[in-house]
C-alpha atoms as a PDB file:
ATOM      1  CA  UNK A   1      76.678 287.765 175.094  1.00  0.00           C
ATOM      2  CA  UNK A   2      78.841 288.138 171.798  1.00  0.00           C
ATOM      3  CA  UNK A   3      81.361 288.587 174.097  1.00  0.00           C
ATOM      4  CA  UNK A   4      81.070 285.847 175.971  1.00  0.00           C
ATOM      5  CA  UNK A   5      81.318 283.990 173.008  1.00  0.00           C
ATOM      6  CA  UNK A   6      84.768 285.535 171.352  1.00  0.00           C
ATOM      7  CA  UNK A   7      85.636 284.772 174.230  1.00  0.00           C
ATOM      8  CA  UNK A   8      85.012 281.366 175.103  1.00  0.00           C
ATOM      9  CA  UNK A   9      85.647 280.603 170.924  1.00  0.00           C
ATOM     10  CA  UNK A  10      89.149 282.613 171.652  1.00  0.00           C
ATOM     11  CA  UNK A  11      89.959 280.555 174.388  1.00  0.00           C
ATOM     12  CA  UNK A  12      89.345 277.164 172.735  1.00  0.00           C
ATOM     13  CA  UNK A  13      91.643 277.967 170.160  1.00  0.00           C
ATOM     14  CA  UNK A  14      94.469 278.467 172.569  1.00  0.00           C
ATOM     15  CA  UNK A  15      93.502 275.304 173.911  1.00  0.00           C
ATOM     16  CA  UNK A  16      94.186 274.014 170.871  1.00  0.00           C
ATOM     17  CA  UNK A  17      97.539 275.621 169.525  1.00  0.00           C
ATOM     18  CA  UNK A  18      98.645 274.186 173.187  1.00  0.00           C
ATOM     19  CA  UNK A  19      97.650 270.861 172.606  1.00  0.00           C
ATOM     20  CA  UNK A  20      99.325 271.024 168.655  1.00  0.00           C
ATOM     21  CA  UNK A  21     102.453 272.434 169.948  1.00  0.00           C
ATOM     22  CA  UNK A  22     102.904 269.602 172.752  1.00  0.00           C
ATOM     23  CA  UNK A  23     102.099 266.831 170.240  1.00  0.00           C
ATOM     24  CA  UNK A  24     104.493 269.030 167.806  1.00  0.00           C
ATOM     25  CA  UNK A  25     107.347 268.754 170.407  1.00  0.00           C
ATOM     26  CA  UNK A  26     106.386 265.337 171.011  1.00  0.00           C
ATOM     27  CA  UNK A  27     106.643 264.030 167.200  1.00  0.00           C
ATOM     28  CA  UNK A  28     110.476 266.513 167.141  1.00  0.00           C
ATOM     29  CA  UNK A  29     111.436 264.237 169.964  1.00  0.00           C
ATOM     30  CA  UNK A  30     110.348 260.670 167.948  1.00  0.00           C
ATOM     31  CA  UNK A  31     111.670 262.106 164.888  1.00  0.00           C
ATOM     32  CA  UNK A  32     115.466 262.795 166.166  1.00  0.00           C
ATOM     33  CA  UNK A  33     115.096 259.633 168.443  1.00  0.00           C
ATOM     34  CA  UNK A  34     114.545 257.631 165.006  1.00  0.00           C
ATOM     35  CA  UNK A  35     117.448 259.396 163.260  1.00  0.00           C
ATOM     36  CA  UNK A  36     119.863 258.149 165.752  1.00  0.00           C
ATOM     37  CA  UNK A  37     118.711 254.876 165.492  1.00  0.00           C
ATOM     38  CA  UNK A  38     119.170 255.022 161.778  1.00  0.00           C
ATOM     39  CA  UNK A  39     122.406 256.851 161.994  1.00  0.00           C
ATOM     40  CA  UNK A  40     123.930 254.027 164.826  1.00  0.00           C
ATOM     41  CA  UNK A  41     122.346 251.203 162.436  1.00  0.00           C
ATOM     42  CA  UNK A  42     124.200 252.436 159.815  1.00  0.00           C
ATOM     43  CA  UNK A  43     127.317 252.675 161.677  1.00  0.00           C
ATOM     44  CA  UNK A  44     127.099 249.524 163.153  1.00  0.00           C
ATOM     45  CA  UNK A  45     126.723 248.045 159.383  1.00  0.00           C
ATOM     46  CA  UNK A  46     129.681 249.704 158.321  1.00  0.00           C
ATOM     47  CA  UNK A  47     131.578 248.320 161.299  1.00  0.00           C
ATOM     48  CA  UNK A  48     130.498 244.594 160.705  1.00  0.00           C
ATOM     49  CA  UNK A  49     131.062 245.597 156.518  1.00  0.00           C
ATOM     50  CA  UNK A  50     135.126 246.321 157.717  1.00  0.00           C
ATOM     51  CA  UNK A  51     134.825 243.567 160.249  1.00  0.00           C
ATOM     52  CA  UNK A  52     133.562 240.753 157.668  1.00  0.00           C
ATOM     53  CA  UNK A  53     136.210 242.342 155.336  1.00  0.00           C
ATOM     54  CA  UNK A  54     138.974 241.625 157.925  1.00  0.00           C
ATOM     55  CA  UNK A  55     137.362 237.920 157.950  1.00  0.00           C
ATOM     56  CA  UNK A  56     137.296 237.182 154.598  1.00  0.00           C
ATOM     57  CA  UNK A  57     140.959 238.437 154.274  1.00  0.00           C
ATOM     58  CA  UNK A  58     142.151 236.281 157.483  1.00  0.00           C
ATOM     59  CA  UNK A  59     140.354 233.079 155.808  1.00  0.00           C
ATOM     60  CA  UNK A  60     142.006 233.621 152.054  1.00  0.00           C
ATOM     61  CA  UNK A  61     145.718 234.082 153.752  1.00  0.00           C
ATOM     62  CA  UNK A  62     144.583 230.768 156.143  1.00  0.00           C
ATOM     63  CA  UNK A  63     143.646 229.308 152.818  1.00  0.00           C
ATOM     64  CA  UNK A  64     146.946 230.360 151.471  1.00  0.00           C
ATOM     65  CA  UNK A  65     149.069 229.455 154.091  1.00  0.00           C
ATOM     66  CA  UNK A  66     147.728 225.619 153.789  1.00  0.00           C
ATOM     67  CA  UNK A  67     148.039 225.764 149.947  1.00  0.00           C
ATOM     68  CA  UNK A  68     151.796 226.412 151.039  1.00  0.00           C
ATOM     69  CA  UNK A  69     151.872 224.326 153.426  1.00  0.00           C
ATOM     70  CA  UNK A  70     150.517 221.477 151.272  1.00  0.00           C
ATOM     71  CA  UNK A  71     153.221 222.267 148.893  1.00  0.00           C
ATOM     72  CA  UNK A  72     155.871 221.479 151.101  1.00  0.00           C
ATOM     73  CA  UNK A  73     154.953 218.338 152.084  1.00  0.00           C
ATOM     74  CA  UNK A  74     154.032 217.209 148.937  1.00  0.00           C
ATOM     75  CA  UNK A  75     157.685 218.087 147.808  1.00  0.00           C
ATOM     76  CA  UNK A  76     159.109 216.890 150.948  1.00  0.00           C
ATOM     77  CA  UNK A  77     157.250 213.395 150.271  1.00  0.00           C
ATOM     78  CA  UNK A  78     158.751 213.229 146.653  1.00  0.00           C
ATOM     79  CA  UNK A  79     162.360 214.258 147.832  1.00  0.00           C
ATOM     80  CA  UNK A  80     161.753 211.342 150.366  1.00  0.00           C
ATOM     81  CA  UNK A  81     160.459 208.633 147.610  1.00  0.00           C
ATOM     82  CA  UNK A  82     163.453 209.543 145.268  1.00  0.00           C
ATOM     83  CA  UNK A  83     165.900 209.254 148.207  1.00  0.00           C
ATOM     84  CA  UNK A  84     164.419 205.519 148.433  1.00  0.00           C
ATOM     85  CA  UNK A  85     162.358 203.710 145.576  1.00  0.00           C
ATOM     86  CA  UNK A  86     160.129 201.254 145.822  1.00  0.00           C
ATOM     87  CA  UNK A  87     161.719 198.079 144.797  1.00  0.00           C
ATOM     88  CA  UNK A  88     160.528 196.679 141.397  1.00  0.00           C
ATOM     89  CA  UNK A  89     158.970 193.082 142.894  1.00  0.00           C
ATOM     90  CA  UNK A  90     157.223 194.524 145.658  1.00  0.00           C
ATOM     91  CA  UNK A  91     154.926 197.062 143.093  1.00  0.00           C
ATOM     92  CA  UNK A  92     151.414 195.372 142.695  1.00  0.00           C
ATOM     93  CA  UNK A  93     148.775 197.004 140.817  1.00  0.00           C
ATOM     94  CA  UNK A  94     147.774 199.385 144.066  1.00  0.00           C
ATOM     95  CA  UNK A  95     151.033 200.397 144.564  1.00  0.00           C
ATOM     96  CA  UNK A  96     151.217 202.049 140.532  1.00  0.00           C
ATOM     97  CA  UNK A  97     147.565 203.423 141.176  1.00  0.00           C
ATOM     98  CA  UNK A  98     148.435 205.257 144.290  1.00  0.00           C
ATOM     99  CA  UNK A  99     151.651 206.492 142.385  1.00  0.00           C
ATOM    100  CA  UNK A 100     149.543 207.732 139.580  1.00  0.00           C
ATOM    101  CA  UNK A 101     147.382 209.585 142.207  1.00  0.00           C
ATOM    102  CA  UNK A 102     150.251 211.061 144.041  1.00  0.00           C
ATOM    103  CA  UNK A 103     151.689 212.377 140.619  1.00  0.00           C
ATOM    104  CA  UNK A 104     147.740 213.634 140.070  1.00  0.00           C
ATOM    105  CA  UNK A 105     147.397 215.204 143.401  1.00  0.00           C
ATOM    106  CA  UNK A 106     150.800 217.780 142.568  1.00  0.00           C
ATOM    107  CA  UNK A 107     148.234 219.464 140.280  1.00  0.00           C
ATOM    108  CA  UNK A 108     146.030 220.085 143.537  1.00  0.00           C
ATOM    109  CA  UNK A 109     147.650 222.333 145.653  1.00  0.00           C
ATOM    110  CA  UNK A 110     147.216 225.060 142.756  1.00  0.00           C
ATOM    111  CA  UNK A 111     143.570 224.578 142.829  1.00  0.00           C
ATOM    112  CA  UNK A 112     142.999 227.817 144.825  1.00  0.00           C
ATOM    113  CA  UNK A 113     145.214 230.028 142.493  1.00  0.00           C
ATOM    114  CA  UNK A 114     142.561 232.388 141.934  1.00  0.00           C
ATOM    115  CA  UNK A 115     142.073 232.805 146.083  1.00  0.00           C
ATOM    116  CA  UNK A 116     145.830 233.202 146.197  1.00  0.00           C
ATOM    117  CA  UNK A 117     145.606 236.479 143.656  1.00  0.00           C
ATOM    118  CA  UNK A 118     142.651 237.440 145.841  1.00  0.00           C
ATOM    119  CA  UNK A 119     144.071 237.569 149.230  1.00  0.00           C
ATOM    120  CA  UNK A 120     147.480 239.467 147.554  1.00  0.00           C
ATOM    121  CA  UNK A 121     144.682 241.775 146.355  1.00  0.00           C
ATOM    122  CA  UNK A 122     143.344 242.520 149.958  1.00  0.00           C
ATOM    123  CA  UNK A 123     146.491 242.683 150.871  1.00  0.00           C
ATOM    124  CA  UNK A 124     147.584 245.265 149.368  1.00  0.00           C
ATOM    125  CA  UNK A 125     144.567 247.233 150.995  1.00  0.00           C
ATOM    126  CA  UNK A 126     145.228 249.498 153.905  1.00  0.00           C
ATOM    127  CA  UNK A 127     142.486 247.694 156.134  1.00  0.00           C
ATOM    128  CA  UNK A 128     144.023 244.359 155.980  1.00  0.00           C
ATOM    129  CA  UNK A 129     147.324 245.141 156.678  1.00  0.00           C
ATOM    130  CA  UNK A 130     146.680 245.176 160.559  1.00  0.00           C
ATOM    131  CA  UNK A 131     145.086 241.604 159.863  1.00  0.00           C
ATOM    132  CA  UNK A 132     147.539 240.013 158.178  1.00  0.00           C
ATOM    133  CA  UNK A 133     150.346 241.410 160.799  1.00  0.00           C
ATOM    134  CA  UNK A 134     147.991 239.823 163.652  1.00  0.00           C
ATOM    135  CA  UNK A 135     147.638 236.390 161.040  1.00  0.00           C
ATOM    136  CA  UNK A 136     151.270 236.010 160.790  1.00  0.00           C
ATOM    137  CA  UNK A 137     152.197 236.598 164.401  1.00  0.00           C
ATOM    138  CA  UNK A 138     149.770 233.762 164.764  1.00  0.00           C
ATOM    139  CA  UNK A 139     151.642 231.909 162.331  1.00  0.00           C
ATOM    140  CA  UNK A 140     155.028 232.123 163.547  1.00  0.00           C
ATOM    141  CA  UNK A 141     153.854 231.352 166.984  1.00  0.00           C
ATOM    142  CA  UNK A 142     152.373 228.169 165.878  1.00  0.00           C
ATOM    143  CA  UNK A 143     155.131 226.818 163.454  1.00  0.00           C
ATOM    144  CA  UNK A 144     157.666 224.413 165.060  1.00  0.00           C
ATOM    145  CA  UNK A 145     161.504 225.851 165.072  1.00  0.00           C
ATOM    146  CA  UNK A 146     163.382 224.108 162.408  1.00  0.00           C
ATOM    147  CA  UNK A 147     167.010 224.210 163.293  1.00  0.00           C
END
């Protein structure tokens, strides 16, 4: 009867360690399946951290390249205006307010020193040089050929 019992009592517990060991491999299965989420989330973060680096870099030499551009024309406008003056009867009182904005507005095109020193910065970093290489391709395909 005792026996019987051991028995029976023995085989329950095997039962049991089964049952542990199958939920044990189960929960070893969930737990590397969640670390390789967590190790592809974090290198898919990294990639959109180098990727919104490589962004930001593209917009401050854009930015840049306008400033420049800006420039010119602003010079180009005054080399044209000293090459022919207004004559003195035909200056009314909106003529010498839009002359004292145009001499105003030369302060502008500095306005966005500080992004300037910023993209020269990024630059200078190894990440951005394949982006500015791609931005200035872009730009010499898209200025017109002065000859």
């Amino acid at each position: 009867m005792q026996l019987c019992k051991f028995k029976s009592f023995f085989a329950k517990l095997e039962k049991d360690a089964i049952s542990v060991k199958t939920e044990k491999a189960l929960m070893s299965k969930k737990i590397e399946k969640l670390e390789k989420e967590v190790a592809s989330r974090i290198t898919l973060r990294s990639d959109l951290m180098k990727l919104s680096k490589k962004d930001l870099v593209i917009a401050q030499l854009s930015l840049a390249d306008k400033d420049i551009r800006l420039f010119e024309l602003q010079n180009s406008g005054k080399a044209i205006e000293k090459q022919h003056p207004a004559s003195p009867d035909k200056e009314g009182p909106v003529v010498q307010q839009l002359k004292k904005h145009s001499d105003n507005s030369v302060k502008l095109f500095f306005r966005d020193e500080q992004n300037r020193a910023k993209a020269r910065e990024l630059l200078d970093q190894p990440e951005a040089e394949r982006s500015s290489k791609m931005f200035m391709c872009r730009r010499i395909a898209t200025q017109p050929f002065k000859g």
